[in-house]
C-alpha atoms as a PDB file:
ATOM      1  CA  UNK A   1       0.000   0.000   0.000  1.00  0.00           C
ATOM      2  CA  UNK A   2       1.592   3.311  -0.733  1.00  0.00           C
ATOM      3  CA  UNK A   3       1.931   6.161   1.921  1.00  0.00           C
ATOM      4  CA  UNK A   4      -1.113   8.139   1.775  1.00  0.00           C
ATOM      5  CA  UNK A   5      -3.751   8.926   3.769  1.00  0.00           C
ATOM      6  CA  UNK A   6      -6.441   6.915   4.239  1.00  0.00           C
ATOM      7  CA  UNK A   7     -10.073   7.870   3.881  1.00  0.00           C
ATOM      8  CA  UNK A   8     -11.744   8.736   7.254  1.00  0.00           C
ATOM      9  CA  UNK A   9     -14.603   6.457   6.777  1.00  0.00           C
ATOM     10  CA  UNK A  10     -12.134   3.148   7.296  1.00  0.00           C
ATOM     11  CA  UNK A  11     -12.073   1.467  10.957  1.00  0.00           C
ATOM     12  CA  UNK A  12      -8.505   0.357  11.563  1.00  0.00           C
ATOM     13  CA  UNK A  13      -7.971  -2.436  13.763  1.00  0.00           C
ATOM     14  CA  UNK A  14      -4.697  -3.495  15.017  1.00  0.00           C
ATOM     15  CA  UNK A  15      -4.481  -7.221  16.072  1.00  0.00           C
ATOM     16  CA  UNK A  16      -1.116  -8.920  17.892  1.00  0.00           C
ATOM     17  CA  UNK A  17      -0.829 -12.923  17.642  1.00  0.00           C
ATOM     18  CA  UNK A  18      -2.507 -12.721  14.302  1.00  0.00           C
ATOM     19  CA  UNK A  19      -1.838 -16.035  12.056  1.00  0.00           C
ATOM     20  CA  UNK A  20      -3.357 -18.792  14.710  1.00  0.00           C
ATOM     21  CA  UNK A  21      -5.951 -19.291  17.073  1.00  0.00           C
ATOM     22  CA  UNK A  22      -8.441 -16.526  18.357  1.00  0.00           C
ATOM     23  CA  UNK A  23      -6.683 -13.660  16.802  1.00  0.00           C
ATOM     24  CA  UNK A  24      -6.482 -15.287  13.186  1.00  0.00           C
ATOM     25  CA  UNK A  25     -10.002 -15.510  14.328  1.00  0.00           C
ATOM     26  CA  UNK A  26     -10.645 -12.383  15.081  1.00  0.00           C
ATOM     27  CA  UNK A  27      -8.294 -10.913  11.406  1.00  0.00           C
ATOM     28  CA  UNK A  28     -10.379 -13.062   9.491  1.00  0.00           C
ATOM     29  CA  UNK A  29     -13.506 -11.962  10.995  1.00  0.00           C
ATOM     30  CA  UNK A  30     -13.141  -8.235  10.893  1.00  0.00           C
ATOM     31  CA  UNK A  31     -11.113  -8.262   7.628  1.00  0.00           C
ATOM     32  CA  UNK A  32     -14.197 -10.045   5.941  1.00  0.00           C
ATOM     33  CA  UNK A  33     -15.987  -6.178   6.706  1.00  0.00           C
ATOM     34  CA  UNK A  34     -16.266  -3.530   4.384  1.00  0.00           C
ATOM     35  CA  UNK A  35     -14.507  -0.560   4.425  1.00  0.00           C
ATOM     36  CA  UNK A  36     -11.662  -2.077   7.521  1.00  0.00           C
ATOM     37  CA  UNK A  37      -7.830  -2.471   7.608  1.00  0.00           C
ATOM     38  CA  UNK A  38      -6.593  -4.829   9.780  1.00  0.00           C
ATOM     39  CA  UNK A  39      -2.932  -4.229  10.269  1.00  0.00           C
ATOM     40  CA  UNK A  40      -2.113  -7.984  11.781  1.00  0.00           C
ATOM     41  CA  UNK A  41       0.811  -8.544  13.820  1.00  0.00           C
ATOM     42  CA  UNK A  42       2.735 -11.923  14.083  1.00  0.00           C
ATOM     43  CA  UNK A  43       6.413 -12.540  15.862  1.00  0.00           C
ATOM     44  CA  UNK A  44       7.505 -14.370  12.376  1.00  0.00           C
ATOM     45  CA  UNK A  45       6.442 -12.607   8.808  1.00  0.00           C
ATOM     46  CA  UNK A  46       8.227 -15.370   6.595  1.00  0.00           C
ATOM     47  CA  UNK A  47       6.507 -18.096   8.350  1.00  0.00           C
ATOM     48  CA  UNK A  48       3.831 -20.334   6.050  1.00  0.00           C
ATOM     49  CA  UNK A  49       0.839 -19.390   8.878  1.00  0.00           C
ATOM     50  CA  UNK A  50       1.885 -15.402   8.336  1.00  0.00           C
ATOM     51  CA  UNK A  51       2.007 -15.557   4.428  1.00  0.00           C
ATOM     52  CA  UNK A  52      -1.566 -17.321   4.232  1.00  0.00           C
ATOM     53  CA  UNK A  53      -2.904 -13.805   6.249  1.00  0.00           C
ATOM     54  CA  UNK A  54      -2.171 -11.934   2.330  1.00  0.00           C
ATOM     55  CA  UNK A  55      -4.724 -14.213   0.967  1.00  0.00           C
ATOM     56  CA  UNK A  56      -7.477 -14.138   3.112  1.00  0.00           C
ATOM     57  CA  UNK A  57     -10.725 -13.021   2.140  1.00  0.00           C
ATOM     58  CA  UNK A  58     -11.557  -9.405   1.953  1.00  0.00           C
ATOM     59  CA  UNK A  59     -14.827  -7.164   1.956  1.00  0.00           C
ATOM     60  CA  UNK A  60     -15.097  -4.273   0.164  1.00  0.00           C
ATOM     61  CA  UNK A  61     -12.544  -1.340  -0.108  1.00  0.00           C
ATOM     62  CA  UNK A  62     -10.922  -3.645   2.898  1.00  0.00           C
ATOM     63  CA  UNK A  63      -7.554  -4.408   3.123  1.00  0.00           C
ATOM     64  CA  UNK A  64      -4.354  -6.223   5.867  1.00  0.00           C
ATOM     65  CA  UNK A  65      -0.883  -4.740   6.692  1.00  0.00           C
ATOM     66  CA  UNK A  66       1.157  -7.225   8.228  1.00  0.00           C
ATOM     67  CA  UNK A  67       4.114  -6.629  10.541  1.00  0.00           C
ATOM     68  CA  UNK A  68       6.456  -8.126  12.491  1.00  0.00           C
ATOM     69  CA  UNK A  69       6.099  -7.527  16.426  1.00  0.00           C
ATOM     70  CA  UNK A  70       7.275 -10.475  18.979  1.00  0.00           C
ATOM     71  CA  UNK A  71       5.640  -9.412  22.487  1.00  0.00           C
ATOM     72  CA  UNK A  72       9.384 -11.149  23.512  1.00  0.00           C
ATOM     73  CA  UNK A  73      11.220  -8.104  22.162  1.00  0.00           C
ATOM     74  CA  UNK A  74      11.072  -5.048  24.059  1.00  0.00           C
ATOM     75  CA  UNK A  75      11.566  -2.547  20.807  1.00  0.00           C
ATOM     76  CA  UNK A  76       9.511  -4.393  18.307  1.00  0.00           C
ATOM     77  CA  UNK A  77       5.999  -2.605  19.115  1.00  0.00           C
ATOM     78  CA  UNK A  78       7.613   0.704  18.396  1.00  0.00           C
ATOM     79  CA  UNK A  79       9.632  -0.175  15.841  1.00  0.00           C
ATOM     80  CA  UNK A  80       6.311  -2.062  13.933  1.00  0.00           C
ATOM     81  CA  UNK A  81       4.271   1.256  14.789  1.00  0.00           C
ATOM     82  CA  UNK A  82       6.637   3.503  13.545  1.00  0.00           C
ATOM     83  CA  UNK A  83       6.222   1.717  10.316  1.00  0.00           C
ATOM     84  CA  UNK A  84       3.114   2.953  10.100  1.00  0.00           C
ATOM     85  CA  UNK A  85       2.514   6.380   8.514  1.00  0.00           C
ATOM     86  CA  UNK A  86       5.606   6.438   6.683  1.00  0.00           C
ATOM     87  CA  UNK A  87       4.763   3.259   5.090  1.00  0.00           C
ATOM     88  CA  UNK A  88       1.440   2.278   5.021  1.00  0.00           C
ATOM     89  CA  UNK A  89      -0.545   6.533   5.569  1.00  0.00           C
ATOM     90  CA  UNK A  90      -1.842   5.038   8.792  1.00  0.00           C
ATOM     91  CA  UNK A  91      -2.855   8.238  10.924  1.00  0.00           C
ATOM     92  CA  UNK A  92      -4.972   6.687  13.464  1.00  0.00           C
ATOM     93  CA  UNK A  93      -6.261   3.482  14.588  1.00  0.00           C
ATOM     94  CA  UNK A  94      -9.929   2.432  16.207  1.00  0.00           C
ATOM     95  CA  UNK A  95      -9.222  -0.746  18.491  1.00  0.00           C
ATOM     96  CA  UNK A  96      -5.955  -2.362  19.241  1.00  0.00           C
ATOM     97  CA  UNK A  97      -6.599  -6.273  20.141  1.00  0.00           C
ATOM     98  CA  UNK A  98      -3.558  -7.517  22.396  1.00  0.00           C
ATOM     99  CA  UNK A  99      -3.995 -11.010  21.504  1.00  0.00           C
ATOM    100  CA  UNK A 100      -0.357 -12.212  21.774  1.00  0.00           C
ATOM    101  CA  UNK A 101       0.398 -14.054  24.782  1.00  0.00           C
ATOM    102  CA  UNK A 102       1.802 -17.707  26.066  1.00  0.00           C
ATOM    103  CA  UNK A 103       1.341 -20.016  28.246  1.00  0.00           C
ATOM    104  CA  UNK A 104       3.734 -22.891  28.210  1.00  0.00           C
ATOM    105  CA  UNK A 105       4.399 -24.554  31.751  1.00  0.00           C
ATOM    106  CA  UNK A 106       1.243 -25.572  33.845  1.00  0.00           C
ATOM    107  CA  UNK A 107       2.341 -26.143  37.479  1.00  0.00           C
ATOM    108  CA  UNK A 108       2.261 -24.871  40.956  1.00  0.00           C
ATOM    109  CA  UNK A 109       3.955 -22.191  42.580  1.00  0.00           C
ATOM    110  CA  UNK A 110       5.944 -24.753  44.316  1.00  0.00           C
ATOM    111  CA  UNK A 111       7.631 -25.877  41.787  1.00  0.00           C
ATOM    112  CA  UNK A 112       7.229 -23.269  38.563  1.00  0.00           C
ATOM    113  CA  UNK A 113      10.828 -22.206  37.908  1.00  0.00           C
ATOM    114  CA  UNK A 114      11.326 -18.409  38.070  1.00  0.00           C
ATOM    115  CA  UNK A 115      12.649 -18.499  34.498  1.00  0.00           C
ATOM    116  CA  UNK A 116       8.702 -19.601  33.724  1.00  0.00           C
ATOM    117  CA  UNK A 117       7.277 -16.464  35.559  1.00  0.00           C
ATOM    118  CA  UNK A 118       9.697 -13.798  33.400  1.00  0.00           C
ATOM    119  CA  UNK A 119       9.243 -15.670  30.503  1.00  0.00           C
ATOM    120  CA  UNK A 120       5.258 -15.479  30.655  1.00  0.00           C
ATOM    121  CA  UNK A 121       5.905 -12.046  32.099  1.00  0.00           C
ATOM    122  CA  UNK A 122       7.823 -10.505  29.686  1.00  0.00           C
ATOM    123  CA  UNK A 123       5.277 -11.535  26.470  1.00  0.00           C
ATOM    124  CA  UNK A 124       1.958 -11.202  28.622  1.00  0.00           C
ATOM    125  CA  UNK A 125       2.359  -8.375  30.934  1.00  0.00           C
ATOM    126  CA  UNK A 126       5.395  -6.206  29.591  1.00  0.00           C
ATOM    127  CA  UNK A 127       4.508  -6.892  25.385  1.00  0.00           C
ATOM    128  CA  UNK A 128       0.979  -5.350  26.226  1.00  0.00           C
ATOM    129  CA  UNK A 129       2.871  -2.413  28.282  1.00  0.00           C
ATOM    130  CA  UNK A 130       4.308  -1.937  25.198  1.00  0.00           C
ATOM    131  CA  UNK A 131       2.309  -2.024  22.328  1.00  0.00           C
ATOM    132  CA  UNK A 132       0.270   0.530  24.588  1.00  0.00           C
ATOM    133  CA  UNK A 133       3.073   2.576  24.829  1.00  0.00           C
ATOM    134  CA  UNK A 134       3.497   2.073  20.714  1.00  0.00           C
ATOM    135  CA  UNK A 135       0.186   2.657  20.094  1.00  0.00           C
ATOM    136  CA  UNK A 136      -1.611   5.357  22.135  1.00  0.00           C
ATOM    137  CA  UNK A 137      -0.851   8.270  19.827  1.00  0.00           C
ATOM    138  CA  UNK A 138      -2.791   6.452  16.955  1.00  0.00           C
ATOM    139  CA  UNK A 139      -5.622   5.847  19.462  1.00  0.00           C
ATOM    140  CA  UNK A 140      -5.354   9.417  20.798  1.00  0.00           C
ATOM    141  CA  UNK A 141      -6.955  10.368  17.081  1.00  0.00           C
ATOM    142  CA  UNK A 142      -9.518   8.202  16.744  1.00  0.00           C
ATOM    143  CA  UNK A 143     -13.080   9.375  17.586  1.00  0.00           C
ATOM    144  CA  UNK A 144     -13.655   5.780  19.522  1.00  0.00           C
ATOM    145  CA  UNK A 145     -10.738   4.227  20.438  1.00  0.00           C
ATOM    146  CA  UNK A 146     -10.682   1.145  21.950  1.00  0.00           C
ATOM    147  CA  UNK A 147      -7.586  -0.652  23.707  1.00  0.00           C
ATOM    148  CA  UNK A 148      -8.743  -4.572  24.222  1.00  0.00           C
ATOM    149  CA  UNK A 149      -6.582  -7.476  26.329  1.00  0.00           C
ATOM    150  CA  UNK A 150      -7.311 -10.934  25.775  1.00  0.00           C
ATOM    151  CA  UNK A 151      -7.219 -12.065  29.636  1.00  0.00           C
ATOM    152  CA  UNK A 152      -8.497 -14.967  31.236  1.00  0.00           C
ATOM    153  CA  UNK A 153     -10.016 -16.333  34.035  1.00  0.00           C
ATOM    154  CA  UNK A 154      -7.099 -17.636  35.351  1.00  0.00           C
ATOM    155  CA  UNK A 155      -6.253 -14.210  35.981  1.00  0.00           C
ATOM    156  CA  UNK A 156      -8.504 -13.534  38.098  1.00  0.00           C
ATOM    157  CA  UNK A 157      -7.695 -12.679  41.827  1.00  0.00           C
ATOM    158  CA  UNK A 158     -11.106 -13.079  43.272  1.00  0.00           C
ATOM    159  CA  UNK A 159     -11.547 -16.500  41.480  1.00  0.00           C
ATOM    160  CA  UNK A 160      -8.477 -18.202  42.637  1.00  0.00           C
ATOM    161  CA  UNK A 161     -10.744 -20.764  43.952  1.00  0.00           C
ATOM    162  CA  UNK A 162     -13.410 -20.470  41.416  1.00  0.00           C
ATOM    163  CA  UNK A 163     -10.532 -21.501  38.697  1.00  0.00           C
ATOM    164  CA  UNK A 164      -8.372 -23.520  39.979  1.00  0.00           C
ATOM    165  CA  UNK A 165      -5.982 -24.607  37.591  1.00  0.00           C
ATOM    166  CA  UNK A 166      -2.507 -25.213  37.161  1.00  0.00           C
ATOM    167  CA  UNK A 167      -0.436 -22.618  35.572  1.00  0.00           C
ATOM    168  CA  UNK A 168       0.606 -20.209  38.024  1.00  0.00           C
ATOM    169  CA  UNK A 169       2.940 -18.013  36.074  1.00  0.00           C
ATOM    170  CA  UNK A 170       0.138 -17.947  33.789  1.00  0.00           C
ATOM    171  CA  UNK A 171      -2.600 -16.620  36.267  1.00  0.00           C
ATOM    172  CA  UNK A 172       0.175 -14.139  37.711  1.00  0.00           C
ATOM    173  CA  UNK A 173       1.212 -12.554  34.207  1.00  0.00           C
ATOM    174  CA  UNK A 174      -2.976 -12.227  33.527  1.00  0.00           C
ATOM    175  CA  UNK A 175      -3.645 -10.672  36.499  1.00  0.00           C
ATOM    176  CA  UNK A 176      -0.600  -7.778  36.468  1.00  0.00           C
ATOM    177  CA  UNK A 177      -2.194  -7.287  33.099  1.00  0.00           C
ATOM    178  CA  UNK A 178      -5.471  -6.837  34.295  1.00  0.00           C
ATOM    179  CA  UNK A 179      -4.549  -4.271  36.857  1.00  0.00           C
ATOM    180  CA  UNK A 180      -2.670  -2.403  34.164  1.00  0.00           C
ATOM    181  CA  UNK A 181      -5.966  -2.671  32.049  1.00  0.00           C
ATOM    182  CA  UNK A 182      -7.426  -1.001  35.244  1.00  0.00           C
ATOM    183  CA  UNK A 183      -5.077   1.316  35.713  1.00  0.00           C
ATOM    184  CA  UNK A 184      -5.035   2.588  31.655  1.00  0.00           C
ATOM    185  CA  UNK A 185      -8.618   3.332  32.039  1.00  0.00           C
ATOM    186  CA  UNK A 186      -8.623   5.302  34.955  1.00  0.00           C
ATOM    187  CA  UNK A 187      -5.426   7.405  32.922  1.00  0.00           C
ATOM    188  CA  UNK A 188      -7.037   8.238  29.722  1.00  0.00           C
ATOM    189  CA  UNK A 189     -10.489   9.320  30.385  1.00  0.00           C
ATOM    190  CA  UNK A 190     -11.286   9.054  26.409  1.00  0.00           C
ATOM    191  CA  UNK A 191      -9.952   5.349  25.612  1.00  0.00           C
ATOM    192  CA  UNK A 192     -12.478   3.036  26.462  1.00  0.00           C
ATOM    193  CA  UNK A 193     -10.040   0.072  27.963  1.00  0.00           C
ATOM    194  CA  UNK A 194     -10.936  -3.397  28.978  1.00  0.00           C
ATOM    195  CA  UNK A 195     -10.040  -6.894  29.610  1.00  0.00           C
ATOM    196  CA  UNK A 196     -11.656  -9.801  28.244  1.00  0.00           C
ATOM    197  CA  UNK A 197     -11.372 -13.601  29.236  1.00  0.00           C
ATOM    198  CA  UNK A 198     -12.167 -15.384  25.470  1.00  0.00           C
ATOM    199  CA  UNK A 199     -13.129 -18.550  27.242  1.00  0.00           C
ATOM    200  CA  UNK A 200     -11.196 -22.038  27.477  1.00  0.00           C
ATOM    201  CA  UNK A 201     -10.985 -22.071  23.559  1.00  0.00           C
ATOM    202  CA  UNK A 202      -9.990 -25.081  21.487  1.00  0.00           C
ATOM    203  CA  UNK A 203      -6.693 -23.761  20.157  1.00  0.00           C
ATOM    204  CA  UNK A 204      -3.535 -25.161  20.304  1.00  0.00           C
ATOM    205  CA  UNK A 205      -2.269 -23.329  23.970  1.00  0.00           C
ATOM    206  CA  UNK A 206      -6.163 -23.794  25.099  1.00  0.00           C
ATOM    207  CA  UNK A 207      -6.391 -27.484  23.785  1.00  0.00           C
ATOM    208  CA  UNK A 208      -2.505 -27.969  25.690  1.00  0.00           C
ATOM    209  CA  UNK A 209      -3.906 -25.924  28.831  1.00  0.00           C
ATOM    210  CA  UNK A 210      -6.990 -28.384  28.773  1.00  0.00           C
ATOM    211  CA  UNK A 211      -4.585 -31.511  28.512  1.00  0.00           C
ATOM    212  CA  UNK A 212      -2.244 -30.459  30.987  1.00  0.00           C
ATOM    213  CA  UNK A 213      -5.048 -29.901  33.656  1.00  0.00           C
ATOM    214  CA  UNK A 214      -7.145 -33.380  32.808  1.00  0.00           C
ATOM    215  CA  UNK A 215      -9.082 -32.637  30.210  1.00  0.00           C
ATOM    216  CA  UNK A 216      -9.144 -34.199  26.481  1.00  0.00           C
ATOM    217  CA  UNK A 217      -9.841 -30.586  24.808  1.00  0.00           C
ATOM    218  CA  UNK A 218     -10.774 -27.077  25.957  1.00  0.00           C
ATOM    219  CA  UNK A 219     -14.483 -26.338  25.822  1.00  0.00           C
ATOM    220  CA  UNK A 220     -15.086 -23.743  24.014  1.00  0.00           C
ATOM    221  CA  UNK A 221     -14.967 -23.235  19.843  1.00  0.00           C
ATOM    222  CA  UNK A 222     -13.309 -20.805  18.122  1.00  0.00           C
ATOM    223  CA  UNK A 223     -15.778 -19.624  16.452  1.00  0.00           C
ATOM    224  CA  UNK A 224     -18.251 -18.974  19.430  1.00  0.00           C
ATOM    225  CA  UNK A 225     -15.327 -17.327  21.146  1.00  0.00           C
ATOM    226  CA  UNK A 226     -14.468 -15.190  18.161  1.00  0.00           C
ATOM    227  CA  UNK A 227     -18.161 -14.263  17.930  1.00  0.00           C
ATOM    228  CA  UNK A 228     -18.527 -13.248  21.258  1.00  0.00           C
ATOM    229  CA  UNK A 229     -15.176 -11.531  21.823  1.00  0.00           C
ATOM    230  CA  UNK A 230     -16.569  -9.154  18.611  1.00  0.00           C
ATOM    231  CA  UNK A 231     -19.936  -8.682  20.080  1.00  0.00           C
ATOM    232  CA  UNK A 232     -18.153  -7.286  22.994  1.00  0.00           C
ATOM    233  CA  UNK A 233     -15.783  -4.956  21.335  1.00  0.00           C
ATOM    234  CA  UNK A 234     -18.118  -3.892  18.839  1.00  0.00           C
ATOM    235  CA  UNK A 235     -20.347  -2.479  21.595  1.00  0.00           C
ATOM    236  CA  UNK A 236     -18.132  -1.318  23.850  1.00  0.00           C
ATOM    237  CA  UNK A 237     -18.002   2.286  25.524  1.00  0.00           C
ATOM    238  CA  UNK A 238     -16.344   4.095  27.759  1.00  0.00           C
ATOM    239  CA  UNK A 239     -19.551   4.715  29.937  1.00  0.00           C
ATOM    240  CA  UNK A 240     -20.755   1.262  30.318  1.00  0.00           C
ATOM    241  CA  UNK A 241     -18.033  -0.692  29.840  1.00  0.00           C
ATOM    242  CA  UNK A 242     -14.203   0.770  30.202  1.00  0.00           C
ATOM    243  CA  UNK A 243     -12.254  -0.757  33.265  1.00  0.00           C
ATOM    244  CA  UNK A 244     -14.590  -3.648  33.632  1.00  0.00           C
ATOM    245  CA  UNK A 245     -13.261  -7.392  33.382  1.00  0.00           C
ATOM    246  CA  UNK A 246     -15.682  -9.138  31.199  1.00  0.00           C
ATOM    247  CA  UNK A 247     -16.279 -12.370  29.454  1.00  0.00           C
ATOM    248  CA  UNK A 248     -17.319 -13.343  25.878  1.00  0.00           C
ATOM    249  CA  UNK A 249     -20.256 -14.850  27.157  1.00  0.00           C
ATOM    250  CA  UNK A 250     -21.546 -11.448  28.350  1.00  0.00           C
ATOM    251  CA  UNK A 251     -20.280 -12.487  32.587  1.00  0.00           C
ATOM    252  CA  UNK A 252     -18.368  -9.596  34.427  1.00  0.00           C
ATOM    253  CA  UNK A 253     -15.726 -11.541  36.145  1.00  0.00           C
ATOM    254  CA  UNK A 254     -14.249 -10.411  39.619  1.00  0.00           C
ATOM    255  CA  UNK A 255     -10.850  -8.783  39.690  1.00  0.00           C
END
């Protein structure tokens, strides 16, 4: 796309973790729109899963930028941002999805090395830190912006027992997230900010999450998840729903 600016009337979403599970979900649902760029972020452009985003459906006068941006790597938000309106005439964008995240060693606190907590620290809490950082001034001119985490329940401090799984470094980087979720809304009194847990989805982390805590898959399709995440977001506002933890399903969830 050359550097230009882009009509007014297009909603520019910006989505992390972008070629698998809920947010290839969530590209190919909003890129299927009219009038929408989706500027997808994945840690590995070259990779077969971040090529196939190029071909993906479109609706009309809608088109996807992707970039590279590992949560990992402390400069890549900016450095992918930056890219932005010199490259691509991006001036603002609508809703940033932080999708990216991990969660790769399911056990207690007891025994969860402390390499395991910065590891799921770093991409979970400290990426999204980040590509907030990165990507406030885009949000700053947009006429509804909208800054969304993709928590979980697991990060919730007031379920502990509700939800209690395995994962601990897991649950820990969610909830730090969460407060910073909490803490971004009460700083920018025109973002409408919020956490939301997708459900226990059938992707490969939820479907290894699932395993590693007894069960033969996670309970919850994609597609419902993706359906309800966007039914969420879509009608979002700061009034009614900025600085709340919420669910797909429509549940508030405790803190």
């Amino acid at each position: 796309m050359p550097a230009q600016l882009l009509p007014p009337s297009q909603t520019v979403y910006l989505i992390t973790g972008a070629n698998r599970g809920i947010g290839n979900g969530l590209v190919q649902a909003y890129l299927s729109r009219p009038n929408t760029i989706v500027i997808a972020t994945t840690r590995d452009p070259s990779s077969s899963s971040s090529k196939a985003l190029a071909t993906l459906p479109t609706g009309k006068n809608s088109t996807i930028i992707v970039l590279k941006l590992d949560a990992s790597v402390e400069s890549d938000a900016k450095d992918a941002i930056d890219d932005l309106s010199s490259t691509y005439g991006i001036t603002h964008i609508d809703t940033v999805i932080a999708n990216a995240g991990i969660a790769n060693y399911w056990g207690p606190t007891s025994t969860t090395p402390l390499r395991a907590f910065q590891d799921h620290f770093n991409v979970n809490t400290l990426g999204t830190i980040a590509l907030f950082q990165a990507t406030i001034p885009f949000l700053d001119k947009s006429d509804e912006p909208r800054f969304v985490y993709i928590s979980t329940t697991v990060g919730s401090i007031g379920g502990v027992e509700k939800y209690p799984l395995q994962g601990v470094a897991y649950g820990a980087s969610k909830a730090a997230s969460n407060y910073i979720m909490r803490k971004i809304h009460l700083e920018h009194p025109k973002l409408t900010a919020i956490p939301i847990h997708p459900g226990w989805v059938q992707t490969d982390m939820g479907n290894d999450g699932a395993v590693a805590n007894g069960l033969e898959e996670a309970p919850v399709t994609l597609k419902d998840s993706v359906d309800g995440l966007m039914g969420k977001i879509d009608t979002a506002t700061r009034e009614e729903t900025s600085g709340k933890f919420l669910s797909f399903d429509g549940m508030h969830i405790d803190w």
